[in-house]
C-alpha atoms as a PDB file:
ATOM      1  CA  UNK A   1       5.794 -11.424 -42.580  1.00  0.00           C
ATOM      2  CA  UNK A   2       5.129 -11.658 -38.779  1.00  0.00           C
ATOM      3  CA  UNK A   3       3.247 -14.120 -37.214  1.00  0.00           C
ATOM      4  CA  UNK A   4       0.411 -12.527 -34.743  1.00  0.00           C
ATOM      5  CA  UNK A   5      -2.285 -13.151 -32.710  1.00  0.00           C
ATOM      6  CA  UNK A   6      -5.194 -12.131 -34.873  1.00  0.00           C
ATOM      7  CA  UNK A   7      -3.784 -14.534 -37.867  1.00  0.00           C
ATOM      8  CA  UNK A   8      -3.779 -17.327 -35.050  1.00  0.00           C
ATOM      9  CA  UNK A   9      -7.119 -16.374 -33.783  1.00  0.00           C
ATOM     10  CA  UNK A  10      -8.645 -16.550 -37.561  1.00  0.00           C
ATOM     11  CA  UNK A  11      -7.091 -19.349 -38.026  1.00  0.00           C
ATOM     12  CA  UNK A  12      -8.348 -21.452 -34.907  1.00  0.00           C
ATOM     13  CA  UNK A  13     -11.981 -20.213 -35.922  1.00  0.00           C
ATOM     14  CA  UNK A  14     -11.704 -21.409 -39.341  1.00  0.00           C
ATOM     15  CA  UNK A  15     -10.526 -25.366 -37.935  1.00  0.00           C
ATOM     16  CA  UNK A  16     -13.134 -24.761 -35.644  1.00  0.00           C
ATOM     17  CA  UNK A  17     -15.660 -24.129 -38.518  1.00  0.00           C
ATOM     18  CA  UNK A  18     -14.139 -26.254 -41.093  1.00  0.00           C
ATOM     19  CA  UNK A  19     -15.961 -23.641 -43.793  1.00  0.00           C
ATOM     20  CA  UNK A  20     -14.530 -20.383 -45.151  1.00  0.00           C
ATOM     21  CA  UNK A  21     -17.614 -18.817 -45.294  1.00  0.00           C
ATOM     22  CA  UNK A  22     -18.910 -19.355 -42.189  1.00  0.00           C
ATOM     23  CA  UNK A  23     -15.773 -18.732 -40.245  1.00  0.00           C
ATOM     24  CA  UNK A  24     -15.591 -15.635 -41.885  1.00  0.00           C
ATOM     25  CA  UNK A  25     -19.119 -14.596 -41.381  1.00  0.00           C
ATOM     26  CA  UNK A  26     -18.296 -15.149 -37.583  1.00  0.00           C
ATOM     27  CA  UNK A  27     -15.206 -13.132 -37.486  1.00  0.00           C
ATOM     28  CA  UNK A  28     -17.198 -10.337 -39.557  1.00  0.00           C
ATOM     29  CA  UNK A  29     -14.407 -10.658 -42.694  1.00  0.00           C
ATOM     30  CA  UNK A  30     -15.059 -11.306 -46.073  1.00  0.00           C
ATOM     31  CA  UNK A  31     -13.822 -14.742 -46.966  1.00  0.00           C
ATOM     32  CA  UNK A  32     -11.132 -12.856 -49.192  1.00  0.00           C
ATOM     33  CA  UNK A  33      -9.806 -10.726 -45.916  1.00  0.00           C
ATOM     34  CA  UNK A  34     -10.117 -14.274 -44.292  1.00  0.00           C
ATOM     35  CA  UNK A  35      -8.043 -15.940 -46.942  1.00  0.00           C
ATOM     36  CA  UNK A  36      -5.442 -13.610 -46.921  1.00  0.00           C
ATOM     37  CA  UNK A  37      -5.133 -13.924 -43.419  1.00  0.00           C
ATOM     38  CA  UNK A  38      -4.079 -17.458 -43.677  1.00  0.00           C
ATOM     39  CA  UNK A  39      -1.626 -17.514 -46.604  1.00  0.00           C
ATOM     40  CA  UNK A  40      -0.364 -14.644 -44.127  1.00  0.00           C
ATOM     41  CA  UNK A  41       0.004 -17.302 -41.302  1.00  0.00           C
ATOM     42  CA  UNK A  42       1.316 -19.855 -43.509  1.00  0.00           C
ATOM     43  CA  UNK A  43       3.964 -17.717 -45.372  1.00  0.00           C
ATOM     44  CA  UNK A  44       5.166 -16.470 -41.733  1.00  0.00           C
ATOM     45  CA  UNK A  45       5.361 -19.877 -40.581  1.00  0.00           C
ATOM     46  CA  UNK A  46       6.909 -21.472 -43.903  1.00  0.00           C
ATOM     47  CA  UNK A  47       4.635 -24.263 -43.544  1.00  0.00           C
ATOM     48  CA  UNK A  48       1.158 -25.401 -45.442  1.00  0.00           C
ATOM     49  CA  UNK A  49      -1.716 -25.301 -42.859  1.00  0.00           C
ATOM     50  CA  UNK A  50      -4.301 -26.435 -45.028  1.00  0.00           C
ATOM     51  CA  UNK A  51      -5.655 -29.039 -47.450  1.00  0.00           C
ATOM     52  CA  UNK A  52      -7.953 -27.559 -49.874  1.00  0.00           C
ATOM     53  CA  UNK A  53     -10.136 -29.097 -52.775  1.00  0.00           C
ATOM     54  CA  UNK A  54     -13.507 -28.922 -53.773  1.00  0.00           C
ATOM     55  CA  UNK A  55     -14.742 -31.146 -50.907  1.00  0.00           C
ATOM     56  CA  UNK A  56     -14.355 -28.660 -48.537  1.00  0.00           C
ATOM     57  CA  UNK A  57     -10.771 -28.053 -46.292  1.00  0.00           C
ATOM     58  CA  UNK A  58      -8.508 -30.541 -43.361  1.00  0.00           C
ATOM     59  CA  UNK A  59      -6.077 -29.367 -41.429  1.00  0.00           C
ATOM     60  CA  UNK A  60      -2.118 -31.062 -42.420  1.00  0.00           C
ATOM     61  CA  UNK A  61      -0.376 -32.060 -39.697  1.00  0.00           C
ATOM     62  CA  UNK A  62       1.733 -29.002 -39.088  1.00  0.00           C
ATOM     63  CA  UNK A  63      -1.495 -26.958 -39.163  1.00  0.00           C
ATOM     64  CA  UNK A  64      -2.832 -29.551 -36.305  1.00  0.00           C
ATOM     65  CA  UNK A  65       0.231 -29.052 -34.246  1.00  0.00           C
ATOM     66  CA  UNK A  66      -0.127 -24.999 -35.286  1.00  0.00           C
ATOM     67  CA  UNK A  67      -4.099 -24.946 -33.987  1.00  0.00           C
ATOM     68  CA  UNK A  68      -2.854 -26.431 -30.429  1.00  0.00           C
ATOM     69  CA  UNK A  69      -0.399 -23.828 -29.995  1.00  0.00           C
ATOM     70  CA  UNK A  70      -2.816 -21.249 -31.095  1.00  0.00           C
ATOM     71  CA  UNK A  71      -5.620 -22.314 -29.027  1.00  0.00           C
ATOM     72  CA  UNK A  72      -2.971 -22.474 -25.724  1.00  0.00           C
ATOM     73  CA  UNK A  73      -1.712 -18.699 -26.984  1.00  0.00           C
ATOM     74  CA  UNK A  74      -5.148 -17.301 -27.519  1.00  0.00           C
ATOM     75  CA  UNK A  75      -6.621 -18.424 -23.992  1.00  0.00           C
ATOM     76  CA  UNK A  76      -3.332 -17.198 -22.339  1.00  0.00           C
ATOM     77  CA  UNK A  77      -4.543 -13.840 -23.970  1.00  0.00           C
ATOM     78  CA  UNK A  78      -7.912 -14.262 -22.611  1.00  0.00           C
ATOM     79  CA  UNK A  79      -6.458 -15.091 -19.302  1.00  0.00           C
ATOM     80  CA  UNK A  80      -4.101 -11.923 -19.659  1.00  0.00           C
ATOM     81  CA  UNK A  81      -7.076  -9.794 -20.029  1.00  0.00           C
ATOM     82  CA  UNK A  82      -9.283 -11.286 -16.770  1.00  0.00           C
ATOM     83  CA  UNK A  83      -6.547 -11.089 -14.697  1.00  0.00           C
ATOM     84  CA  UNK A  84      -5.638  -6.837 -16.211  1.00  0.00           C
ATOM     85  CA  UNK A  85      -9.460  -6.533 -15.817  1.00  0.00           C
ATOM     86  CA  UNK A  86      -9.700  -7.583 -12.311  1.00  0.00           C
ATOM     87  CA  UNK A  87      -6.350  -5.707 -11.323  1.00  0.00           C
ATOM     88  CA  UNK A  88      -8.126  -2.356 -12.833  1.00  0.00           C
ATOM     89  CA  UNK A  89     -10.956  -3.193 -10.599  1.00  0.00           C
ATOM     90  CA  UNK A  90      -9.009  -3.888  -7.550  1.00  0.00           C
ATOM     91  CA  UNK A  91      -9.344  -7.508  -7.757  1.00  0.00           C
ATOM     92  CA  UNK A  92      -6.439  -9.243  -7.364  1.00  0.00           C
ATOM     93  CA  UNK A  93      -3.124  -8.183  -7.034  1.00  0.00           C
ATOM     94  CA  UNK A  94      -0.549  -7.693  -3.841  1.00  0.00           C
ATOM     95  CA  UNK A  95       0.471  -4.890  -2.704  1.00  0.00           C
ATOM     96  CA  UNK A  96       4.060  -4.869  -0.040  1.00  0.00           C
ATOM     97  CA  UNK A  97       4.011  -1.468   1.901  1.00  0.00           C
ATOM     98  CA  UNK A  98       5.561  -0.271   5.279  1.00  0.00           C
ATOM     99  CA  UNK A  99       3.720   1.693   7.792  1.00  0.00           C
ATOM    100  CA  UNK A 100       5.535   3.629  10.859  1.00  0.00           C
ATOM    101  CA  UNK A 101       4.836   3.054  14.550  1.00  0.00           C
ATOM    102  CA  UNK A 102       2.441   5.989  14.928  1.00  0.00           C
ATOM    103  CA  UNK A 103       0.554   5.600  11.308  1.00  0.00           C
ATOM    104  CA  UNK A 104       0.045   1.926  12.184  1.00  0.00           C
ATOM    105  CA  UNK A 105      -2.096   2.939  15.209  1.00  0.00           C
ATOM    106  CA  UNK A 106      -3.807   5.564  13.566  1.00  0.00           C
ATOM    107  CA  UNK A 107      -5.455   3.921  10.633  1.00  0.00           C
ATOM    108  CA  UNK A 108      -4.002   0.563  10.015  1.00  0.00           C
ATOM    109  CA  UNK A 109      -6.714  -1.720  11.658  1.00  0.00           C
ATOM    110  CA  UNK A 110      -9.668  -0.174   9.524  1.00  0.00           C
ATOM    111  CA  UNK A 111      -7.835   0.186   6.394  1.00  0.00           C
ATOM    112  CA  UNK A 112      -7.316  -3.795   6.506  1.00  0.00           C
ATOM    113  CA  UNK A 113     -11.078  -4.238   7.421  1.00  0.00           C
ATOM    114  CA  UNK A 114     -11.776  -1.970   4.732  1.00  0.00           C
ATOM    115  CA  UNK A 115      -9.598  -4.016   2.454  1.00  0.00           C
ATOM    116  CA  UNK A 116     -10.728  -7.015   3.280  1.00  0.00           C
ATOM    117  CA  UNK A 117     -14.268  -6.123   2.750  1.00  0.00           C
ATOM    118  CA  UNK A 118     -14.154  -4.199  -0.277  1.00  0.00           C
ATOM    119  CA  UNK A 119     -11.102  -6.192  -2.137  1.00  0.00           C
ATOM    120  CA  UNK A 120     -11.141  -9.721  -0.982  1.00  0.00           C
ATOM    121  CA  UNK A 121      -9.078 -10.626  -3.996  1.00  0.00           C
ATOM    122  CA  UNK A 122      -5.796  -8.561  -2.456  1.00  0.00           C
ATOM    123  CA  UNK A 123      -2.994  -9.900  -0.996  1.00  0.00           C
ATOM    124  CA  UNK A 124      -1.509  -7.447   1.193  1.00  0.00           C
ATOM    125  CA  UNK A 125       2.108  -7.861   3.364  1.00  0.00           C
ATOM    126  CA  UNK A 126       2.574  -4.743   5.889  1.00  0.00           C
ATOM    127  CA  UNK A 127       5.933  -4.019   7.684  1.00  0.00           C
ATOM    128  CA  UNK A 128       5.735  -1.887  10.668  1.00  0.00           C
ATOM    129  CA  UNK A 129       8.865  -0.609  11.616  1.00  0.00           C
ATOM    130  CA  UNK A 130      10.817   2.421  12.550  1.00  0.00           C
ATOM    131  CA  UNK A 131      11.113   5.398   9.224  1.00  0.00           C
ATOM    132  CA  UNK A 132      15.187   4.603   9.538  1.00  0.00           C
ATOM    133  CA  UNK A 133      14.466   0.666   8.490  1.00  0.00           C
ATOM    134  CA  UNK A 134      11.493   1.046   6.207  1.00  0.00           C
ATOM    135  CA  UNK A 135      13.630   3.803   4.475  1.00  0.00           C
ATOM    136  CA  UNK A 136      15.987   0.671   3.927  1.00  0.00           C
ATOM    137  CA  UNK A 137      13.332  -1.693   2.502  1.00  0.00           C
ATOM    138  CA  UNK A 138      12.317   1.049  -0.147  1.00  0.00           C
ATOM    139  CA  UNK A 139      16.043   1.356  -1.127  1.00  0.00           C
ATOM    140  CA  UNK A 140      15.836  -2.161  -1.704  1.00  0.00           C
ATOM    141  CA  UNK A 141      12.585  -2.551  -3.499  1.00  0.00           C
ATOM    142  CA  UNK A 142      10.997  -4.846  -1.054  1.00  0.00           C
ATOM    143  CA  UNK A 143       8.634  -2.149  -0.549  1.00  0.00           C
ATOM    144  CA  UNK A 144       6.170  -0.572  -2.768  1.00  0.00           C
ATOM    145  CA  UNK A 145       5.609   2.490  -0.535  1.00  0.00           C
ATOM    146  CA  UNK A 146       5.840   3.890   2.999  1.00  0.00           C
ATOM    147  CA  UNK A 147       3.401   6.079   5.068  1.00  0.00           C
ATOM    148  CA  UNK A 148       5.759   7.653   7.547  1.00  0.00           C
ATOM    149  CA  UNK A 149       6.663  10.680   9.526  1.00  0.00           C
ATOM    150  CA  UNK A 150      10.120  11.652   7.319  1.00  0.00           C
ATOM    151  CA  UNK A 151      10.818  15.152   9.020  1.00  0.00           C
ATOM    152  CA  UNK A 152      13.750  13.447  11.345  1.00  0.00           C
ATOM    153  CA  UNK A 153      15.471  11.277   8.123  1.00  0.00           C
ATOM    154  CA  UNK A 154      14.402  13.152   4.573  1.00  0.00           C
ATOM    155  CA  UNK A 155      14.227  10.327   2.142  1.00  0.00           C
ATOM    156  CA  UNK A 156      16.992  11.289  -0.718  1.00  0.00           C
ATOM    157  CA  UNK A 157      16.144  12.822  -4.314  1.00  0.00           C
ATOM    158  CA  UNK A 158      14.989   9.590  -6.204  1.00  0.00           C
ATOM    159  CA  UNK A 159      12.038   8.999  -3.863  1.00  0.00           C
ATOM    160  CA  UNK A 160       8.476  10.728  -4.166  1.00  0.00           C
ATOM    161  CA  UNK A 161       6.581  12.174  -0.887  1.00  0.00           C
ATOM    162  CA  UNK A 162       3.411  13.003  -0.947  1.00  0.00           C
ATOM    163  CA  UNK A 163       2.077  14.667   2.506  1.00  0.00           C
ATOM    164  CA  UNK A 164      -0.602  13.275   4.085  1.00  0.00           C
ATOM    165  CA  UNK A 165      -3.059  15.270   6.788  1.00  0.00           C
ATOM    166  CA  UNK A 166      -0.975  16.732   9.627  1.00  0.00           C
ATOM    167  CA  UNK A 167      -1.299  14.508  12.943  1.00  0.00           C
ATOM    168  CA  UNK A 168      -0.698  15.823  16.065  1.00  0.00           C
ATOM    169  CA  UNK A 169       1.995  14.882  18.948  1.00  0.00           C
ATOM    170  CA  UNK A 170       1.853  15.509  23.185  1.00  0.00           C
ATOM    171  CA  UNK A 171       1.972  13.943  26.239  1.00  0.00           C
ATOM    172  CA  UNK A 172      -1.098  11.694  27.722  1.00  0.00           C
ATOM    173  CA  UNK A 173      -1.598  10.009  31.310  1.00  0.00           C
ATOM    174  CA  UNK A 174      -4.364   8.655  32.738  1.00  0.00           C
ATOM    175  CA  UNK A 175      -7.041  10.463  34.108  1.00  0.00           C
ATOM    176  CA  UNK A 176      -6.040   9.807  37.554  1.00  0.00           C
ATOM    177  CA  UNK A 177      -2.278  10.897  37.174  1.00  0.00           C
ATOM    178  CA  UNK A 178      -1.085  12.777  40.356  1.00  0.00           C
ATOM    179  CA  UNK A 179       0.184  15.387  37.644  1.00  0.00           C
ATOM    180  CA  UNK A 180      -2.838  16.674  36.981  1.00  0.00           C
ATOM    181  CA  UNK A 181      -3.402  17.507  40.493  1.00  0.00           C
ATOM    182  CA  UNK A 182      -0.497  20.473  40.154  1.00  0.00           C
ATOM    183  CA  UNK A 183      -0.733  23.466  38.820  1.00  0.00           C
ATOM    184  CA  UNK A 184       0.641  24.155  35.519  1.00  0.00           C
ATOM    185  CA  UNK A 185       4.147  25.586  37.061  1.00  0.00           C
ATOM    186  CA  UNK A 186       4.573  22.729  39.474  1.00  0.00           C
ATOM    187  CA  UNK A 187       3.629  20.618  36.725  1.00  0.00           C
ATOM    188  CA  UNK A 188       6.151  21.541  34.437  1.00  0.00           C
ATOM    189  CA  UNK A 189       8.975  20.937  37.350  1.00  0.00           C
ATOM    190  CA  UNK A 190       7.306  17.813  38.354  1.00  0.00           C
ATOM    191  CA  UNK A 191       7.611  16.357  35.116  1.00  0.00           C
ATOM    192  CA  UNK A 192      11.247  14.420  35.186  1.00  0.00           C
ATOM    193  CA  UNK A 193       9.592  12.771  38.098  1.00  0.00           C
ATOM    194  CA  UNK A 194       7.286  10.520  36.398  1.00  0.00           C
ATOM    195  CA  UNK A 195       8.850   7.882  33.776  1.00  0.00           C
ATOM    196  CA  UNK A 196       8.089   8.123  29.837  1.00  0.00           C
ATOM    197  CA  UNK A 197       6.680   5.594  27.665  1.00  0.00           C
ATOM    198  CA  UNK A 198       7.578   5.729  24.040  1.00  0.00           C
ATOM    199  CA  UNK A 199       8.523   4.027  20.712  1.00  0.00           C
ATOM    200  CA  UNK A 200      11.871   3.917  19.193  1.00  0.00           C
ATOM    201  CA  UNK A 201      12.576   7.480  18.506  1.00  0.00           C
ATOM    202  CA  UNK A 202      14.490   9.692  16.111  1.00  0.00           C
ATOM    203  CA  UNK A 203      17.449  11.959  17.922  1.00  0.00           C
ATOM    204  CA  UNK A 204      15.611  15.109  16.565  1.00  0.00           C
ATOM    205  CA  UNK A 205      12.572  14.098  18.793  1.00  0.00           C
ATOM    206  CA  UNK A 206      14.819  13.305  22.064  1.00  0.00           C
ATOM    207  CA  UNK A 207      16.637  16.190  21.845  1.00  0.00           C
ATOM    208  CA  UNK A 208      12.991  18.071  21.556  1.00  0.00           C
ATOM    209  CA  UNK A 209      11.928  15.923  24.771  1.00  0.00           C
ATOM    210  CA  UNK A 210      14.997  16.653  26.468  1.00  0.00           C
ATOM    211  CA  UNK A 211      14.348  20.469  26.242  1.00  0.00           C
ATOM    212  CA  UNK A 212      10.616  19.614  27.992  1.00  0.00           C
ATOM    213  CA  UNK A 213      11.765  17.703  30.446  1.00  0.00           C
ATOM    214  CA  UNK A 214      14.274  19.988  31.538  1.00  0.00           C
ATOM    215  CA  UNK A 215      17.388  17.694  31.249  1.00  0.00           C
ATOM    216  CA  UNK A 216      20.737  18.580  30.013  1.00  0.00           C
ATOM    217  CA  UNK A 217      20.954  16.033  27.696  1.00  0.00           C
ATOM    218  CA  UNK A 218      18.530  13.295  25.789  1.00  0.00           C
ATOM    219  CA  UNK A 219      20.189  10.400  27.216  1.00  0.00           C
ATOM    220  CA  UNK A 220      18.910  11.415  30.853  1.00  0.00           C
ATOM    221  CA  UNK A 221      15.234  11.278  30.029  1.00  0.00           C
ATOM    222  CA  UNK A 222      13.571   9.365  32.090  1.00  0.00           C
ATOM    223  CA  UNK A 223      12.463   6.403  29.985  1.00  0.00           C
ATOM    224  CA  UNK A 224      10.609   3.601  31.457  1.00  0.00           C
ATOM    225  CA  UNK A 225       9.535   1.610  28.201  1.00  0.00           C
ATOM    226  CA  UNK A 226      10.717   1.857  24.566  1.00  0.00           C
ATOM    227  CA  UNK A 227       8.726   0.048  22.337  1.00  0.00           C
ATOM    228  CA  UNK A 228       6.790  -0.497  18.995  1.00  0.00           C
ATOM    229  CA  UNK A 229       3.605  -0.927  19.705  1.00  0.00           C
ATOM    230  CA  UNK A 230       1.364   2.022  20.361  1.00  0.00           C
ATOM    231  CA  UNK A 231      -1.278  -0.471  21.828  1.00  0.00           C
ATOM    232  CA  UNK A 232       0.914  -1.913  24.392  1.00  0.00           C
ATOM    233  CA  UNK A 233       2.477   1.261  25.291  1.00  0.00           C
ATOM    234  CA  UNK A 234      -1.614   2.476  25.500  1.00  0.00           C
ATOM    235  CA  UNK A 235      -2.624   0.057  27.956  1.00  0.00           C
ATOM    236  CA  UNK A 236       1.174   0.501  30.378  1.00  0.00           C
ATOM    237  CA  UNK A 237      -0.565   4.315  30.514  1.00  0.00           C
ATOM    238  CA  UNK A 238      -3.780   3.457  31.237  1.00  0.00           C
ATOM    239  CA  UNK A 239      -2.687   1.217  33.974  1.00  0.00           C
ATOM    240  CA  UNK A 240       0.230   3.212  36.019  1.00  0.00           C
ATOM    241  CA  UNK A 241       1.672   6.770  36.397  1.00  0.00           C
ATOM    242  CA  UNK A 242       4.064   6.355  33.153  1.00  0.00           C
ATOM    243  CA  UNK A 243       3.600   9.452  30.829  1.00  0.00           C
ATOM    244  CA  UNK A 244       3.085   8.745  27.106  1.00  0.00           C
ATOM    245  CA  UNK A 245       4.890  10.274  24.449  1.00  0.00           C
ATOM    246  CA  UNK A 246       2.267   9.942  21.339  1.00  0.00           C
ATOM    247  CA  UNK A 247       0.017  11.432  18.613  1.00  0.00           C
ATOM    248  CA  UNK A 248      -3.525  12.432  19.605  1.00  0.00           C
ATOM    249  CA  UNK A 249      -5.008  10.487  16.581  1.00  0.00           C
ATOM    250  CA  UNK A 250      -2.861   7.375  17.400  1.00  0.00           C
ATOM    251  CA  UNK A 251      -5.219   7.214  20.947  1.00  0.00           C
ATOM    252  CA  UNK A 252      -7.970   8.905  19.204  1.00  0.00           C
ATOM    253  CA  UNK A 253     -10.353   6.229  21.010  1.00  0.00           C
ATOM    254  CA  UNK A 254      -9.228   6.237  24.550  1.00  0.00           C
ATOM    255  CA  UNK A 255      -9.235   9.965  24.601  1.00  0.00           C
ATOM    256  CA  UNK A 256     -12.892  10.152  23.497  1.00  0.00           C
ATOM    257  CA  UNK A 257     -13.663   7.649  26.317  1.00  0.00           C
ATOM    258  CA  UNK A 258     -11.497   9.628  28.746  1.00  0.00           C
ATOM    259  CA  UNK A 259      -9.306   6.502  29.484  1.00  0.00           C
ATOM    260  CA  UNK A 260      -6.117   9.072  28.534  1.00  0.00           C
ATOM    261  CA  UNK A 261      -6.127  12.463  28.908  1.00  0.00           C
ATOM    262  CA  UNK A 262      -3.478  15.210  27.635  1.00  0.00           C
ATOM    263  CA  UNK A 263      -1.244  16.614  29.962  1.00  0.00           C
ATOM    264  CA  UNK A 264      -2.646  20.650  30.354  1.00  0.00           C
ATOM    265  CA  UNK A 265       1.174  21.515  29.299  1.00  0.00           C
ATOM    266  CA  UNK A 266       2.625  23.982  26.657  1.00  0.00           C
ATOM    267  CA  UNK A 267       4.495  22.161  23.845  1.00  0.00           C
ATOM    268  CA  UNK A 268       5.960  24.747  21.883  1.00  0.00           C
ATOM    269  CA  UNK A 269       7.956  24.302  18.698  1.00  0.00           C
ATOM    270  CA  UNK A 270       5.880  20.843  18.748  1.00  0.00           C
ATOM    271  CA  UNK A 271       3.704  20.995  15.994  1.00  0.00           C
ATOM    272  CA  UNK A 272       1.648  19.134  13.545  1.00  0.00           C
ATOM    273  CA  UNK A 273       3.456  15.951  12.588  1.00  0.00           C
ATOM    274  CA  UNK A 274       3.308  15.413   9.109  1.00  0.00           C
ATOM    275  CA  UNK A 275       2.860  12.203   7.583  1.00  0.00           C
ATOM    276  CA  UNK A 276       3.936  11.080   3.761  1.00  0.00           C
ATOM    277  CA  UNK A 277       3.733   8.538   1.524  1.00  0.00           C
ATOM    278  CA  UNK A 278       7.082   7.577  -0.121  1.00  0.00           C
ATOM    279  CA  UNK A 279       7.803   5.937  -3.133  1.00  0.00           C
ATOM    280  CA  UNK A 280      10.350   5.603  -5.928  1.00  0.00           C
ATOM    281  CA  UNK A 281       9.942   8.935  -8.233  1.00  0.00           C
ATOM    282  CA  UNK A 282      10.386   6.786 -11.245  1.00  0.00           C
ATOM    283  CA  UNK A 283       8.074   3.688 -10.347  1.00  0.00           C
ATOM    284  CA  UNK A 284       4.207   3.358 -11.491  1.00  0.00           C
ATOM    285  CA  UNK A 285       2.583   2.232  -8.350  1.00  0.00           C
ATOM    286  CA  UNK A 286      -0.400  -0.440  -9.101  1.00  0.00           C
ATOM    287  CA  UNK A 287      -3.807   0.426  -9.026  1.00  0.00           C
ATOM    288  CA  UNK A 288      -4.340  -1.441  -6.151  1.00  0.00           C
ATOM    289  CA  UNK A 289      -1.278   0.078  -4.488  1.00  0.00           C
ATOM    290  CA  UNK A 290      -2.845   3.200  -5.391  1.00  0.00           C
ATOM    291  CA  UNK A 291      -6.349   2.314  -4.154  1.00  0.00           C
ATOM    292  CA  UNK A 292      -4.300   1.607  -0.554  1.00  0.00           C
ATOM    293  CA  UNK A 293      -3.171   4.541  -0.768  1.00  0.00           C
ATOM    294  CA  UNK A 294      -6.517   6.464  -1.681  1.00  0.00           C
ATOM    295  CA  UNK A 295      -8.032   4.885   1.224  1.00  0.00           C
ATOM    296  CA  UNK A 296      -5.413   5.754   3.814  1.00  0.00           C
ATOM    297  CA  UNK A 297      -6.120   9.505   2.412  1.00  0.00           C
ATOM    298  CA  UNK A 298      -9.646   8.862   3.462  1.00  0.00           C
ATOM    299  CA  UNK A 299      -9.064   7.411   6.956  1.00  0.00           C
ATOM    300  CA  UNK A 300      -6.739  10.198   8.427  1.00  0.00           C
ATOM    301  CA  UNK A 301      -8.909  12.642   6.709  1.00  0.00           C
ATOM    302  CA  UNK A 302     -11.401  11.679   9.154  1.00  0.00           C
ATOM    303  CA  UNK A 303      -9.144  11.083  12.343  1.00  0.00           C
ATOM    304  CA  UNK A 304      -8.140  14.757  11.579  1.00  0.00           C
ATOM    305  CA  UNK A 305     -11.788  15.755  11.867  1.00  0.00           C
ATOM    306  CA  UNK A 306     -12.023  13.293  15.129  1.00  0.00           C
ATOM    307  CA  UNK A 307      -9.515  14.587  16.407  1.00  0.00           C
ATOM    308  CA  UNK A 308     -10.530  18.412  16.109  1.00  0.00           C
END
């Protein structure tokens, strides 16, 4: 016979209760069904449990040592089920997920005040790196997921990508950029003139900038700053004649206040910029992984709306 939790757990009432009848009245048995249970625990255990005579019922001393294991089993139990409870309710738990450059500056700031306020109990670690290196932590495992734009690296067969609301790329200056003095031909000529700010980027999207700026090849762009932080390369653009190289919802605040302005200038073949989430295909994310996730949904949902 096995040994199990609900033999322990009648067990520890009836010590508790020192009376058959009443122990089984409180675990809603008959004292038969209750009786059984114990011989059960004792023939499991190949030891005797209890003393029993007419007087009533005492515990030997293997079924002393027997209640203090049960009582330390049955509360880790208990324990085991606050601690499921409060990870089904977004409770507790901790959650390790990379974010790209662009994503980061798009929603990452209010999804960690929304976590914060909502889920206090979360622990949450966030890498932001390039798509190329937080492919590399996923491959690894130190990475529950990844919000990225994958179009320049596709992450191989055993991952999971789910697309995420189309973001949108271009060119922004300050509103007092001599470019936007020219017309839209001598713009477009005038271009390789003025210096690029950017983050790290992918050979698919320097070979695309190449083509704009009318140079033979993408190591002759005119790059001023690489770097990855949207925020710093923000404020360079706001403060000089550097052109940035960005997504509309990444600056979706300093365009509304018309501290950056897009350059009037065709991009064709740009597009929308799709972001995913990436995971393993074969890996149960947590719920609170999957709340982060529901809520990073909700956020670009409504920079899409911003945006538009």
């Amino acid at each position: 016979m096995s040994l199990t939790l609900r033999c322990l757990q009648h067990f520890a009432v009836l010590a508790e209760e020192q009376h058959f009848s009443r122990a089984a009245q409180r675990l809603h048995l008959t004292q038969s069904a209750l009786s059984r249970s114990i011989q059960s625990l004792e023939a499991s255990m190949g030891l005797v449990l209890l003393d029993r005579d007419a007087s009533g019922m005492a515990l030997t001393q293997a079924g002393a040592m027997t209640l203090a294991y049960a009582q330390r089993i049955l509360s880790e139990k208990a324990e085991l089920q606050r601690h499921a409870q409060r990870m089904r309710g977004y409770e507790s738990g901790h959650v390790n997920f990379g974010v790209g450059v662009f994503p980061a500056a798009t929603f990452l700031s209010p999804l960690l005040t929304q976590v914060a306020q909502a889920h206090p109990g979360l622990t949450v670690h966030v890498d932001i790196e390039s798509w190329q290196r937080l492919l590399e932590k996923l491959q690894e495992d130190k990475l529950d997921f990844v919000v990225a734009i994958t179009h320049s690296l596709p992450p191989p067969a055993e991952f999971t990508v789910h697309p995420l609301p189309p973001q949108h790329g271009g060119l922004f200056v300050r509103p007092e950029h001599p470019l936007l003095t020219l017309t839209a031909r001598r713009l477009r000529s005038s271009l390789k003139d003025y210096r690029l700010a950017t983050t790290l980027l992918p050979q698919r999207a320097r070979i695309y900038l190449a083509e704009l700026y009318r140079v033979q090849e993408p190591g002759e762009l005119p790059i001023a700053f690489e770097c990855d932080s949207i925020p710093i390369l923000r404020d360079v653009a706001q403060h000089s004649d550097v052109v940035l190289f960005a997504t509309s919802e990444a600056i979706a605040a300093e365009l509304e206040q018309g501290s950056l302005v897009p350059l009037p200038l065709a991009l064709p073949g740009m597009g929308a910029l799709r972001y995913n989430v990436i995971h393993r295909a074969r890996r149960t994310l947590s719920p609170a992984a999957e709340r982060i996730i529901a809520l990073v949904k909700s956020l670009l949902a409504g920079s899409k709306r911003l945006a538009s």
